[in-house]
PDB file of N, CA and C in Angstrom:
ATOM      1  N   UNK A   1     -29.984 -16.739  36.392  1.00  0.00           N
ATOM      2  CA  UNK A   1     -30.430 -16.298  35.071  1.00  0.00           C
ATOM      3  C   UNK A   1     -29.271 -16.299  34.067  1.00  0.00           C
ATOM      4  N   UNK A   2     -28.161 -16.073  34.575  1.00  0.00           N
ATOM      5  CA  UNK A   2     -26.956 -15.748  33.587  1.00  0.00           C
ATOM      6  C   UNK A   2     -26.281 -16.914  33.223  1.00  0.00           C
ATOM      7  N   UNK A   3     -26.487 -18.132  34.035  1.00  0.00           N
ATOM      8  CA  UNK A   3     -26.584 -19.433  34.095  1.00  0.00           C
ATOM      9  C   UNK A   3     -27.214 -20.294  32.792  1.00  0.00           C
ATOM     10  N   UNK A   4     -28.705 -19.870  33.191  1.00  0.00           N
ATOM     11  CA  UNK A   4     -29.636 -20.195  32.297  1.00  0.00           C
ATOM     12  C   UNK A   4     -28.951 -19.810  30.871  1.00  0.00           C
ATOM     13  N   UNK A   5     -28.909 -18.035  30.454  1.00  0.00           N
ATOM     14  CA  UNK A   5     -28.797 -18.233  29.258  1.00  0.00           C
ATOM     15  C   UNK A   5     -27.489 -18.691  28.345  1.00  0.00           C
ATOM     16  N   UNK A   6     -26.001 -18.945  29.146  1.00  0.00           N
ATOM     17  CA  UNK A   6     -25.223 -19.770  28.926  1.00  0.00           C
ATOM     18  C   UNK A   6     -25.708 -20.898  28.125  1.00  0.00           C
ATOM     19  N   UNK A   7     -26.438 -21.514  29.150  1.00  0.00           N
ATOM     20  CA  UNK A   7     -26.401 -22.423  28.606  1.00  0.00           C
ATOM     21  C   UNK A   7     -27.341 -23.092  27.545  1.00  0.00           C
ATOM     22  N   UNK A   8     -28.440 -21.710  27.269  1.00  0.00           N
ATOM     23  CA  UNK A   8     -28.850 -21.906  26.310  1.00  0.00           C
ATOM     24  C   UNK A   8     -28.303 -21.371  25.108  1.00  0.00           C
ATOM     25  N   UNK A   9     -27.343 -20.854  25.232  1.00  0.00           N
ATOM     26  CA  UNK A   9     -26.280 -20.123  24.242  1.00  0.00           C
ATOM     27  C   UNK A   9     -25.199 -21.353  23.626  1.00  0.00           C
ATOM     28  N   UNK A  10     -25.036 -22.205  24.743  1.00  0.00           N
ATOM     29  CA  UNK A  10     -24.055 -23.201  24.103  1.00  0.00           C
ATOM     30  C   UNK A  10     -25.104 -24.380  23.424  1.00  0.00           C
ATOM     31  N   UNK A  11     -26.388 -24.288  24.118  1.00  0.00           N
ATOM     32  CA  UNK A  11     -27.294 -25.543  23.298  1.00  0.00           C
ATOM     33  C   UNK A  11     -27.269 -25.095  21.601  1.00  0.00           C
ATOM     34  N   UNK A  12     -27.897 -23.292  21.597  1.00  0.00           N
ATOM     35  CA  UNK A  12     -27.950 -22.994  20.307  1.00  0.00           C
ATOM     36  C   UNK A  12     -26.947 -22.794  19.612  1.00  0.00           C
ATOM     37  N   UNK A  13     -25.576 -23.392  20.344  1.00  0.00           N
ATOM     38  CA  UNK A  13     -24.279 -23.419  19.253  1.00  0.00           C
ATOM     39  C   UNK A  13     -24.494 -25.075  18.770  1.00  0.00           C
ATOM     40  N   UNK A  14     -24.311 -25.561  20.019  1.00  0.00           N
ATOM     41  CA  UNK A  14     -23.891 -27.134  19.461  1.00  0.00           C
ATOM     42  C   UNK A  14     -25.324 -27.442  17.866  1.00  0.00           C
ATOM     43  N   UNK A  15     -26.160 -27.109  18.496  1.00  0.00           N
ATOM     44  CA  UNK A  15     -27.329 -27.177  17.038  1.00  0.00           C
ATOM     45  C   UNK A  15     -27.023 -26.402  15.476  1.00  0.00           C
ATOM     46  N   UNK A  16     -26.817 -25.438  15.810  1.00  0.00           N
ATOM     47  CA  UNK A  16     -26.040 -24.711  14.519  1.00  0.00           C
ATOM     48  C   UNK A  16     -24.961 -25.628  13.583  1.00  0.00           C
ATOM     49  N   UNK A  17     -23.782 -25.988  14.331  1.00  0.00           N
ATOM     50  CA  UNK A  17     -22.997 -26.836  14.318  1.00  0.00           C
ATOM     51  C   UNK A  17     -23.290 -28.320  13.613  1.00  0.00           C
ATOM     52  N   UNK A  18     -24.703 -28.929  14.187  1.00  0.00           N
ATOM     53  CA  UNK A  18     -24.964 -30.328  14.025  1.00  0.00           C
ATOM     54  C   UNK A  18     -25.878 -29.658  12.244  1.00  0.00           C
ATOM     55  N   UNK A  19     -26.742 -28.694  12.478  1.00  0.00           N
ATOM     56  CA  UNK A  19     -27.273 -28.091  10.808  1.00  0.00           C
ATOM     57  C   UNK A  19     -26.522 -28.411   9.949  1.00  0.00           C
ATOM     58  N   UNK A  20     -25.444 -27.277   9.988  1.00  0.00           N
ATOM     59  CA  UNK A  20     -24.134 -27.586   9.213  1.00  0.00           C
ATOM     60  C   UNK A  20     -24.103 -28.678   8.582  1.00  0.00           C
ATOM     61  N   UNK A  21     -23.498 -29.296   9.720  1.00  0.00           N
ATOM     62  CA  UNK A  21     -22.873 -30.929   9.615  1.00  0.00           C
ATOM     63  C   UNK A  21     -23.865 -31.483   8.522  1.00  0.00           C
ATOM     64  N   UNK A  22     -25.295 -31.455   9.006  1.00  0.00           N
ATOM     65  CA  UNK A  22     -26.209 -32.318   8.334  1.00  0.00           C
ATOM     66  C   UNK A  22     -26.343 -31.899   6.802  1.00  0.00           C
ATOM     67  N   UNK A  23     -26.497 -30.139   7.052  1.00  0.00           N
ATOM     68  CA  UNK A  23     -26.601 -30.093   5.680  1.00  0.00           C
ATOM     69  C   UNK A  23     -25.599 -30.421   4.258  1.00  0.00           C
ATOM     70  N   UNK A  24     -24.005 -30.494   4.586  1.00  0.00           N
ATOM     71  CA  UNK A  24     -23.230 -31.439   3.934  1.00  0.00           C
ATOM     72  C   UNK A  24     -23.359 -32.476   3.736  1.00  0.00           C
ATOM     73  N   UNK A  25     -23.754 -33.526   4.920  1.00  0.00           N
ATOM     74  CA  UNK A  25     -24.327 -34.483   4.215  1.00  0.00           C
ATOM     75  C   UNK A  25     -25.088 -35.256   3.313  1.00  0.00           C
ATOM     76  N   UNK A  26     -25.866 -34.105   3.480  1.00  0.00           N
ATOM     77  CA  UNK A  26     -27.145 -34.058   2.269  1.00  0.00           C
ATOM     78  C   UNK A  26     -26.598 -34.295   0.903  1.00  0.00           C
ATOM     79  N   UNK A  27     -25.240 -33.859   0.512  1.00  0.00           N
ATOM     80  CA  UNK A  27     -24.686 -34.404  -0.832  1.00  0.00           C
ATOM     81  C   UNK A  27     -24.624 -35.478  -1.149  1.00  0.00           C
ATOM     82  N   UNK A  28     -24.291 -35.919   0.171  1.00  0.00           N
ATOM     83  CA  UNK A  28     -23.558 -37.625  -0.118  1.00  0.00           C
ATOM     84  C   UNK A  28     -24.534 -38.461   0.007  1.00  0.00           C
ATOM     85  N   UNK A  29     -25.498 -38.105   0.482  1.00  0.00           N
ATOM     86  CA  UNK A  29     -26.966 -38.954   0.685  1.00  0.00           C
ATOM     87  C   UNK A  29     -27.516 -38.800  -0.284  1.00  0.00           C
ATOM     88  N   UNK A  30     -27.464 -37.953  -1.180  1.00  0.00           N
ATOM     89  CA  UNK A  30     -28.244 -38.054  -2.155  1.00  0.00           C
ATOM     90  C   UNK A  30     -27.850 -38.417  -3.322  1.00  0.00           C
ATOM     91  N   UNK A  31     -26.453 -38.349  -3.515  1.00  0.00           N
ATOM     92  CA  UNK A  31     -25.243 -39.414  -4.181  1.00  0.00           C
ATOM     93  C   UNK A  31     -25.663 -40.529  -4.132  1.00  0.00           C
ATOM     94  N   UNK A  32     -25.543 -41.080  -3.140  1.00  0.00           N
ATOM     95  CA  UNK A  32     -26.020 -42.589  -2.729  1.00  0.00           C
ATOM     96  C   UNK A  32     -27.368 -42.915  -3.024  1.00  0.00           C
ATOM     97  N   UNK A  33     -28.392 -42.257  -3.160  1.00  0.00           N
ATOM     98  CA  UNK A  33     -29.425 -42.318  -3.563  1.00  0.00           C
ATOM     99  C   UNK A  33     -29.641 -42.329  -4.892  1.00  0.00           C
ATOM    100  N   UNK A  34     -29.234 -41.427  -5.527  1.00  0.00           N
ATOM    101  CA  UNK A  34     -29.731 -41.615  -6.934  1.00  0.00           C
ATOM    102  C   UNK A  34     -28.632 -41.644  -7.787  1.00  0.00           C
ATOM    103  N   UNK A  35     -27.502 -41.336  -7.758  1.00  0.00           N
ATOM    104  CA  UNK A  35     -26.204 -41.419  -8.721  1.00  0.00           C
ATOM    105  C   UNK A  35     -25.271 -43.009  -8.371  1.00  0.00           C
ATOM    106  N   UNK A  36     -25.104 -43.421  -7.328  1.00  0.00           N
ATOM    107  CA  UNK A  36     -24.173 -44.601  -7.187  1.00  0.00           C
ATOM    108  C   UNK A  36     -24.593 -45.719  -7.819  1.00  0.00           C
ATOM    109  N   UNK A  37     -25.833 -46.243  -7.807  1.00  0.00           N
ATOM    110  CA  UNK A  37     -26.141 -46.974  -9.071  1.00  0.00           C
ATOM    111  C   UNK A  37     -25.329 -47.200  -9.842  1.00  0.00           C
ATOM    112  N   UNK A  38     -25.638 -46.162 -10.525  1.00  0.00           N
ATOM    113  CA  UNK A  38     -24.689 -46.352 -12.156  1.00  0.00           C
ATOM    114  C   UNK A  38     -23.295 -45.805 -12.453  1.00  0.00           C
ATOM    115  N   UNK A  39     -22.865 -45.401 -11.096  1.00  0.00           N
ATOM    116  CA  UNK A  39     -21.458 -44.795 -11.016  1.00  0.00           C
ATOM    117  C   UNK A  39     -21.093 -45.187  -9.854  1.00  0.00           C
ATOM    118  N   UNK A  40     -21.086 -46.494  -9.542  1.00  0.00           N
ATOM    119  CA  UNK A  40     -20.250 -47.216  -8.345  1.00  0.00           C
ATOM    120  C   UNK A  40     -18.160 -46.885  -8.684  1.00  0.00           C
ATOM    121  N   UNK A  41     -17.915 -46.387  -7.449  1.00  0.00           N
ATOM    122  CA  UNK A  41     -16.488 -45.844  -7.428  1.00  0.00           C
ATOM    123  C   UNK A  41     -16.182 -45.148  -8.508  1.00  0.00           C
ATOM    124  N   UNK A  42     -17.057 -44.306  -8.983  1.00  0.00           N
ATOM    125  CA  UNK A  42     -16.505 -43.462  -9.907  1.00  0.00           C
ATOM    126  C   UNK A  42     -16.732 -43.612 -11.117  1.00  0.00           C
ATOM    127  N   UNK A  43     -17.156 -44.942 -11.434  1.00  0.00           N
ATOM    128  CA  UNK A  43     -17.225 -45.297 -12.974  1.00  0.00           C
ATOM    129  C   UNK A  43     -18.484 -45.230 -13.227  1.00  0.00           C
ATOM    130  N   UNK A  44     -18.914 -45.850 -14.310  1.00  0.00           N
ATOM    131  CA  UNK A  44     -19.969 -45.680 -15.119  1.00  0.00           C
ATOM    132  C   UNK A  44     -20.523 -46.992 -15.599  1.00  0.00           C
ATOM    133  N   UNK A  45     -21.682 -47.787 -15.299  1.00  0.00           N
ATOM    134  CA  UNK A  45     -21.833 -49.064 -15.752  1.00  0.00           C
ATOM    135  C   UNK A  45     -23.029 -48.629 -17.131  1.00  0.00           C
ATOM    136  N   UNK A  46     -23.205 -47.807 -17.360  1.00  0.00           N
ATOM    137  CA  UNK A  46     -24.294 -47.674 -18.953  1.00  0.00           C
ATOM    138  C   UNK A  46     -23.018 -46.786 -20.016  1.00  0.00           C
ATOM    139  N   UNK A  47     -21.777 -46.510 -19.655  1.00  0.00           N
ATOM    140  CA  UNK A  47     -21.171 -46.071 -20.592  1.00  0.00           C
ATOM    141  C   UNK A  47     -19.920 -45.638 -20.257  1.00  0.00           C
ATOM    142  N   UNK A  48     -18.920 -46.614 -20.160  1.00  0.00           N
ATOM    143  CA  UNK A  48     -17.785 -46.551 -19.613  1.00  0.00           C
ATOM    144  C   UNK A  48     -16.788 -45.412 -20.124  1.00  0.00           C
ATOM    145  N   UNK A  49     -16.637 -44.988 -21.149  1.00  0.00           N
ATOM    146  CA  UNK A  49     -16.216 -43.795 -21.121  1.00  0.00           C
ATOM    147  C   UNK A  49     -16.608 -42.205 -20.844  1.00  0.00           C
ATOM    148  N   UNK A  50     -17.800 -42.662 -20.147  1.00  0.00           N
ATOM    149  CA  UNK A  50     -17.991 -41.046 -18.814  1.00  0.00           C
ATOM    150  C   UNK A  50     -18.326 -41.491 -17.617  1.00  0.00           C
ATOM    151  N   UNK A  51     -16.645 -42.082 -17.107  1.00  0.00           N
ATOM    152  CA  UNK A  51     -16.775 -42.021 -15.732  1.00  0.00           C
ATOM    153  C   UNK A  51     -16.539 -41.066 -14.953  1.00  0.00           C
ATOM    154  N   UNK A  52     -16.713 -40.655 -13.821  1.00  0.00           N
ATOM    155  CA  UNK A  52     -16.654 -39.686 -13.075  1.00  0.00           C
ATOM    156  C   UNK A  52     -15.244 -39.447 -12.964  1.00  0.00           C
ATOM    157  N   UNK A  53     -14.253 -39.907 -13.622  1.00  0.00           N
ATOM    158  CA  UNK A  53     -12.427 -40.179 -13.481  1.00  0.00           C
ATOM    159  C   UNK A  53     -12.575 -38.794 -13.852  1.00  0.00           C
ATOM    160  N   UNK A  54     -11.324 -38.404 -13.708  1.00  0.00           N
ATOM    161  CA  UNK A  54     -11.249 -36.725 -14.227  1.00  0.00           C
ATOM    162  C   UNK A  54     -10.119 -36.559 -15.653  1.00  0.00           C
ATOM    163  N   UNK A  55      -9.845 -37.819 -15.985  1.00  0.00           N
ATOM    164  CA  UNK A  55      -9.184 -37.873 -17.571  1.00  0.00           C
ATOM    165  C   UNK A  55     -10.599 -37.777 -18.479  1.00  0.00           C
ATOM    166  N   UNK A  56     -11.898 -38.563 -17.729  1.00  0.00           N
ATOM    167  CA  UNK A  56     -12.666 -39.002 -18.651  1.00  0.00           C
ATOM    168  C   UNK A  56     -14.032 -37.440 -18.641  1.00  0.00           C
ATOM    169  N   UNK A  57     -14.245 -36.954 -17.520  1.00  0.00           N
ATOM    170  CA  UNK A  57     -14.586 -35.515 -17.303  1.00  0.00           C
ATOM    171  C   UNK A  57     -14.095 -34.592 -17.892  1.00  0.00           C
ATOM    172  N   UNK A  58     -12.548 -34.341 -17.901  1.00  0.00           N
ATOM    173  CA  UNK A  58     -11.791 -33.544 -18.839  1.00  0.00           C
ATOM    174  C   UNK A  58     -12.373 -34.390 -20.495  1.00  0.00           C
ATOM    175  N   UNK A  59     -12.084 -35.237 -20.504  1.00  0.00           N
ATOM    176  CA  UNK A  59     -12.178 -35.492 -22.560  1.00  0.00           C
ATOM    177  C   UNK A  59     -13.557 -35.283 -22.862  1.00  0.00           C
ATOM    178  N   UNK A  60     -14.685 -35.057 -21.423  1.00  0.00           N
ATOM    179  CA  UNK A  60     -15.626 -34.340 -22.149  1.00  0.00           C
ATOM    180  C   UNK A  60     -16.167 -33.475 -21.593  1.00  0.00           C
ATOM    181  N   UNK A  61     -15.751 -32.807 -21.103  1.00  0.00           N
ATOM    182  CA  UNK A  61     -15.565 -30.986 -21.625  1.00  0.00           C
ATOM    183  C   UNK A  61     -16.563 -30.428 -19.714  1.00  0.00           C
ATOM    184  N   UNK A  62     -16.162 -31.460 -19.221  1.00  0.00           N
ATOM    185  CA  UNK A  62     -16.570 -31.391 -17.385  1.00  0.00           C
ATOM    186  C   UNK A  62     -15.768 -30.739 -16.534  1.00  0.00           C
ATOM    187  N   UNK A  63     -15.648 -29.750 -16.764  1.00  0.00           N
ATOM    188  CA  UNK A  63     -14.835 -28.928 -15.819  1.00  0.00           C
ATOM    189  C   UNK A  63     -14.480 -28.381 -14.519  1.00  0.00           C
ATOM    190  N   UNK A  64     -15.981 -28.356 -14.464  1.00  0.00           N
ATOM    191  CA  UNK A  64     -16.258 -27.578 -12.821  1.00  0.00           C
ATOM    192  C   UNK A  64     -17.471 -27.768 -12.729  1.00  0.00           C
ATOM    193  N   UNK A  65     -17.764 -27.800 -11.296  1.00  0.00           N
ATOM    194  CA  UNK A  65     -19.037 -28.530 -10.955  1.00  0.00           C
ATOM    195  C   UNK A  65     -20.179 -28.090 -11.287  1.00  0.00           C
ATOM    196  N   UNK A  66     -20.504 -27.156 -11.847  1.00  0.00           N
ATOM    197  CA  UNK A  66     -21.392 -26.421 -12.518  1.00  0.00           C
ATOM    198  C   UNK A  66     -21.996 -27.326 -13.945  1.00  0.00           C
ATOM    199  N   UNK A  67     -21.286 -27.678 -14.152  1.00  0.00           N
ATOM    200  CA  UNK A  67     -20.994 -29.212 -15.513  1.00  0.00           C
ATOM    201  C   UNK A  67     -21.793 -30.148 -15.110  1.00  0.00           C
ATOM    202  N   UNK A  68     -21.595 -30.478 -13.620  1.00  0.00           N
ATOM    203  CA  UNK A  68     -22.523 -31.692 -13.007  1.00  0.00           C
ATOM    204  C   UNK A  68     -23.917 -31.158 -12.959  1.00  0.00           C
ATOM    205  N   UNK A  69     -23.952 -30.179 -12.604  1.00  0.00           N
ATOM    206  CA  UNK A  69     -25.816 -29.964 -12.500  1.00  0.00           C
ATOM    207  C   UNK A  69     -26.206 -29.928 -13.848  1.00  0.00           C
ATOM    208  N   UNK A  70     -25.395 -29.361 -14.841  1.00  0.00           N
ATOM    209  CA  UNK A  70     -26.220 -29.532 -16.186  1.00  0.00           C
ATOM    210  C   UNK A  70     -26.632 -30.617 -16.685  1.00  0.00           C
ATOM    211  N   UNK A  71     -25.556 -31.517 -16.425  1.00  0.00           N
ATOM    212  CA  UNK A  71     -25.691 -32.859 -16.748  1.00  0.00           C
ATOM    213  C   UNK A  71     -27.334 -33.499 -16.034  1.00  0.00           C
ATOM    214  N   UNK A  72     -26.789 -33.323 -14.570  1.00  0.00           N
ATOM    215  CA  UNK A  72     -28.232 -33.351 -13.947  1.00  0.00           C
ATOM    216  C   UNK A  72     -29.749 -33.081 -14.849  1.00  0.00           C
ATOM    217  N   UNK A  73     -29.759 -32.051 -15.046  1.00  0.00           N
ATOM    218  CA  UNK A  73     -30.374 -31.242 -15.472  1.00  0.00           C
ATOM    219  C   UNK A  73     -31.426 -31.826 -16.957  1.00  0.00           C
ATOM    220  N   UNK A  74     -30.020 -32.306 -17.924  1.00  0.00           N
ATOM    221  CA  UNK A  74     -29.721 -32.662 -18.956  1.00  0.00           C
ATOM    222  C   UNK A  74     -29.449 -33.089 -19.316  1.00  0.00           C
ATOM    223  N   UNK A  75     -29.883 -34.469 -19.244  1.00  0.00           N
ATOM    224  CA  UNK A  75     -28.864 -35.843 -19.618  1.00  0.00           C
ATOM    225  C   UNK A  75     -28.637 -36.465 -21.011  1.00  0.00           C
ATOM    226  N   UNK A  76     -27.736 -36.687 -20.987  1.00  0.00           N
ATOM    227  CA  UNK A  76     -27.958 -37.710 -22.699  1.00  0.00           C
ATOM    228  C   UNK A  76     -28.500 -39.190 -22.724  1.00  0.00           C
ATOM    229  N   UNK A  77     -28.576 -39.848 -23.405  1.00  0.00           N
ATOM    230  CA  UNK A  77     -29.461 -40.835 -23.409  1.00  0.00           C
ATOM    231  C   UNK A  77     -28.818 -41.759 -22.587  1.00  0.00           C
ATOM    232  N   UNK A  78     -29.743 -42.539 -21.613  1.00  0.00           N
ATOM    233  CA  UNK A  78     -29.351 -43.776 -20.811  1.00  0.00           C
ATOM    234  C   UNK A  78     -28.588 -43.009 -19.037  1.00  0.00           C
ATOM    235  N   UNK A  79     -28.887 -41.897 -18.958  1.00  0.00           N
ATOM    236  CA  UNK A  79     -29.179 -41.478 -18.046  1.00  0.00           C
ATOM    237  C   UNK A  79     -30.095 -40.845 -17.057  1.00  0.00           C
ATOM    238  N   UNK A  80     -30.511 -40.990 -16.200  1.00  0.00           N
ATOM    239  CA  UNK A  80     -31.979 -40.899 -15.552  1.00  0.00           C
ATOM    240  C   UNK A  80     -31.526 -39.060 -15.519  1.00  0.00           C
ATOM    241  N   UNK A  81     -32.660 -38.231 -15.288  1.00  0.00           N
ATOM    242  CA  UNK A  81     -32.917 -36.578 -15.562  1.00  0.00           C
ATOM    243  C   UNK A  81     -33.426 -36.381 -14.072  1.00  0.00           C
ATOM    244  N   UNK A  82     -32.582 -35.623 -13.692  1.00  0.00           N
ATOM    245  CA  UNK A  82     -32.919 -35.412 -12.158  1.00  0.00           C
ATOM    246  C   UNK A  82     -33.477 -33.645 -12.019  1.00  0.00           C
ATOM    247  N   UNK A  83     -34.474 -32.978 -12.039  1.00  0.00           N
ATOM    248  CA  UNK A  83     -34.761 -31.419 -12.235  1.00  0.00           C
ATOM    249  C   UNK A  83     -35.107 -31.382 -10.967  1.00  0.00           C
ATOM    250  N   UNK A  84     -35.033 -30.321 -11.063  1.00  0.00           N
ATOM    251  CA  UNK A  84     -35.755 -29.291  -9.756  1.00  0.00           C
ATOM    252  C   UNK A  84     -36.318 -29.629  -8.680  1.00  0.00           C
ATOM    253  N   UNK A  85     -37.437 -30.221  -9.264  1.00  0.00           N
ATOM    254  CA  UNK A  85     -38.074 -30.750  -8.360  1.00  0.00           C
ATOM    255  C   UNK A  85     -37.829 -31.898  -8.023  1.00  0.00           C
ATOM    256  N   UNK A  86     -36.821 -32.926  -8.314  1.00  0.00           N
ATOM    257  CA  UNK A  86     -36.339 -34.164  -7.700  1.00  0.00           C
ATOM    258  C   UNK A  86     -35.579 -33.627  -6.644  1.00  0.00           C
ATOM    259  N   UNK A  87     -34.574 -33.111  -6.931  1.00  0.00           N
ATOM    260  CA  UNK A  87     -33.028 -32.560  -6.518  1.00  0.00           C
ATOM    261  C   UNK A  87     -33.027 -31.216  -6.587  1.00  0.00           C
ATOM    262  N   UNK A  88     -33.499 -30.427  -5.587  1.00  0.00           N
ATOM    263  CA  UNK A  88     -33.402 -28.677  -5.946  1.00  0.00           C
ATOM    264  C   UNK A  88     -31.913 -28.315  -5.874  1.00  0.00           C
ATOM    265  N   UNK A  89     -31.934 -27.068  -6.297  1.00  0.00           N
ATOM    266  CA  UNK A  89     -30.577 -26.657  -7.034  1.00  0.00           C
ATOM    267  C   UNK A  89     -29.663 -26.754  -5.586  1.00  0.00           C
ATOM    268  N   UNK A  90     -30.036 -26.362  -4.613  1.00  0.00           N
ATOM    269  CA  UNK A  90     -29.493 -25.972  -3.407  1.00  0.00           C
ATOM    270  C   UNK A  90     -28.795 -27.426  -2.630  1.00  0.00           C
ATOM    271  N   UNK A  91     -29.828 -28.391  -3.208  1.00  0.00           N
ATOM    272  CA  UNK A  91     -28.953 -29.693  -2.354  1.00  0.00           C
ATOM    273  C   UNK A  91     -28.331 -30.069  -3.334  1.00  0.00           C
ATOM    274  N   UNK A  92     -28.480 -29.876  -5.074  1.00  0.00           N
ATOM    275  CA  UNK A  92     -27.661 -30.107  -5.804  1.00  0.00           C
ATOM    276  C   UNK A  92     -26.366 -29.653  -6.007  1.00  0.00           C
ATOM    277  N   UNK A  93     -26.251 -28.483  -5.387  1.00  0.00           N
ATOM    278  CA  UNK A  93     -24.751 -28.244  -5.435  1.00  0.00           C
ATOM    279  C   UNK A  93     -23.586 -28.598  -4.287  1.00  0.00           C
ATOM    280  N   UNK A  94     -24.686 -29.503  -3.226  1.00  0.00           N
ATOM    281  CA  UNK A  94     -24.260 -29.547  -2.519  1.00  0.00           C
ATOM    282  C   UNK A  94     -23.706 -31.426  -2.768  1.00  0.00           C
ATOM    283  N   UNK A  95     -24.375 -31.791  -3.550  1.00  0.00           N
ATOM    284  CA  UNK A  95     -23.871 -33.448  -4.190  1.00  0.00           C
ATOM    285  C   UNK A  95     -23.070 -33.046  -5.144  1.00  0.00           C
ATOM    286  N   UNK A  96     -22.338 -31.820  -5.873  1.00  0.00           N
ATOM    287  CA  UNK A  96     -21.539 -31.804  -6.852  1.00  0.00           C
ATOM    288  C   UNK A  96     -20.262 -31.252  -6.079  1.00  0.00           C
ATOM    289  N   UNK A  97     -20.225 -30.639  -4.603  1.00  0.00           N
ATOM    290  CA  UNK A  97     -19.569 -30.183  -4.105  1.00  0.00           C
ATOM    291  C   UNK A  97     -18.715 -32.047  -3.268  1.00  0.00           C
ATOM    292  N   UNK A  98     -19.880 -32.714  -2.557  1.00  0.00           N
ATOM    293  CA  UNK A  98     -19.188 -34.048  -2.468  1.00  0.00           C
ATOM    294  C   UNK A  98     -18.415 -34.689  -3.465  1.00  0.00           C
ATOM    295  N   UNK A  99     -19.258 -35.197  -4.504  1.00  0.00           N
ATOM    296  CA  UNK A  99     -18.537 -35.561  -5.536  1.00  0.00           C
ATOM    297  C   UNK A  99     -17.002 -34.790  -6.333  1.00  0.00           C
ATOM    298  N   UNK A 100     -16.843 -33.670  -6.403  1.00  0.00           N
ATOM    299  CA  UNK A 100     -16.015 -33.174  -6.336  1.00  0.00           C
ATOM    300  C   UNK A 100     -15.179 -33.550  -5.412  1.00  0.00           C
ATOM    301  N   UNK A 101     -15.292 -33.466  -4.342  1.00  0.00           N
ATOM    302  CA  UNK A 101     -14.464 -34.001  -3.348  1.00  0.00           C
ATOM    303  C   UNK A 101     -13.766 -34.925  -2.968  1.00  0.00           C
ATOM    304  N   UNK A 102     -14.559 -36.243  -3.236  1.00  0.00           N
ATOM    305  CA  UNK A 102     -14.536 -37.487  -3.210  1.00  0.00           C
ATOM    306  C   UNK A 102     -13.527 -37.641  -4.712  1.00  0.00           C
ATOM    307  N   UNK A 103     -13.778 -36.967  -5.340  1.00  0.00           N
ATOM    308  CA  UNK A 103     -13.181 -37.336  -6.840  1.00  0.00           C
ATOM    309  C   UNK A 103     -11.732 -37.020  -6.627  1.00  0.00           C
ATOM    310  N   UNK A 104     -11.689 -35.706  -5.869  1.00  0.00           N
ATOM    311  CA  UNK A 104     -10.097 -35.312  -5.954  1.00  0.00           C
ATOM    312  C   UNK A 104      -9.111 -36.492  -4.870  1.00  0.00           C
ATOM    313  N   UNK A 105     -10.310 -36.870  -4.117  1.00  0.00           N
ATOM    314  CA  UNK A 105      -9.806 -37.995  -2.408  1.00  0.00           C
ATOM    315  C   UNK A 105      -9.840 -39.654  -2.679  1.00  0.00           C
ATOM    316  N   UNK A 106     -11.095 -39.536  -3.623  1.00  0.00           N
ATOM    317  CA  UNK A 106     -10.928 -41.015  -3.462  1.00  0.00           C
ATOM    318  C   UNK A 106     -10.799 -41.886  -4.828  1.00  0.00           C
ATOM    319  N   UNK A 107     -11.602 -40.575  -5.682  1.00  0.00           N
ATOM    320  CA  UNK A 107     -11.716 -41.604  -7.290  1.00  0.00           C
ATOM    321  C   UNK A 107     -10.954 -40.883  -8.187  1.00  0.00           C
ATOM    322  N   UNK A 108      -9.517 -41.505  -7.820  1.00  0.00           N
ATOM    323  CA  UNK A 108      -8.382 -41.109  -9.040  1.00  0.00           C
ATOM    324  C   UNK A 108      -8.559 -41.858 -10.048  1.00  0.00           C
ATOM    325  N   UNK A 109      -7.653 -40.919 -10.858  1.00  0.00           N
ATOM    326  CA  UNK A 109      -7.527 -41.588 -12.046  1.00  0.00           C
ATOM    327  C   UNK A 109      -6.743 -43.077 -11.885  1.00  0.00           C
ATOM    328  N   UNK A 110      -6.717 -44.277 -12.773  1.00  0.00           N
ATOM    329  CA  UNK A 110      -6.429 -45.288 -12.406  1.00  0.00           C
ATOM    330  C   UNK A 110      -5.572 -45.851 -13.604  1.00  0.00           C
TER     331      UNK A 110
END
């Protein structure tokens, strides 16, 4: 018996663990889904001066990732409007938390 619940103790770790995992991913999948389009490596193909660069984030007024969901939220013209119900807030912060990431790792300034 003490056997048994071992090892159902380590099944319900390794699963916890793989949640996790998955649910981070969920940023980047959904990056890839609906934002890389038009912001392949960072840039911007409908309006090259708001690329995801962080000279071009800073000159307009993108600070912290909280900035990205509004944008989300709220787009200016020639950007697709992603609300609630596309992208709920919960996996959305979790694609501004990638992107963030990726921005500080992979899409420098150039």
């Amino acid at each position: 018996m003490k056997i048994f619940l071992l090892i159902l103790i380590l099944i319900m770790a390794c699963l916890s663990v793989l949640i996790v995992e998955a649910q981070e991913n969920i940023g980047e999948t959904l990056f890839n889904e609906h934002c890389v389009v038009c912001h392949p490596g960072g840039g911007n193909i409908i309006n090259p001066k708001k690329t995801l660069h962080s000279r071009d984030l800073t000159a307009n007024n993108i600070t912290k990732p909280e900035d990205i969901i509004s944008i989300m939220r709220n787009p200016e013209i020639g950007m697709s409007k992603f609300d609630n119900e596309k992208i709920p807030d919960n996996f959305a912060k979790k694609t501004r938390r990638v992107y963030f990431k990726d921005l500080q790792i992979s899409v420098s300034d150039r």
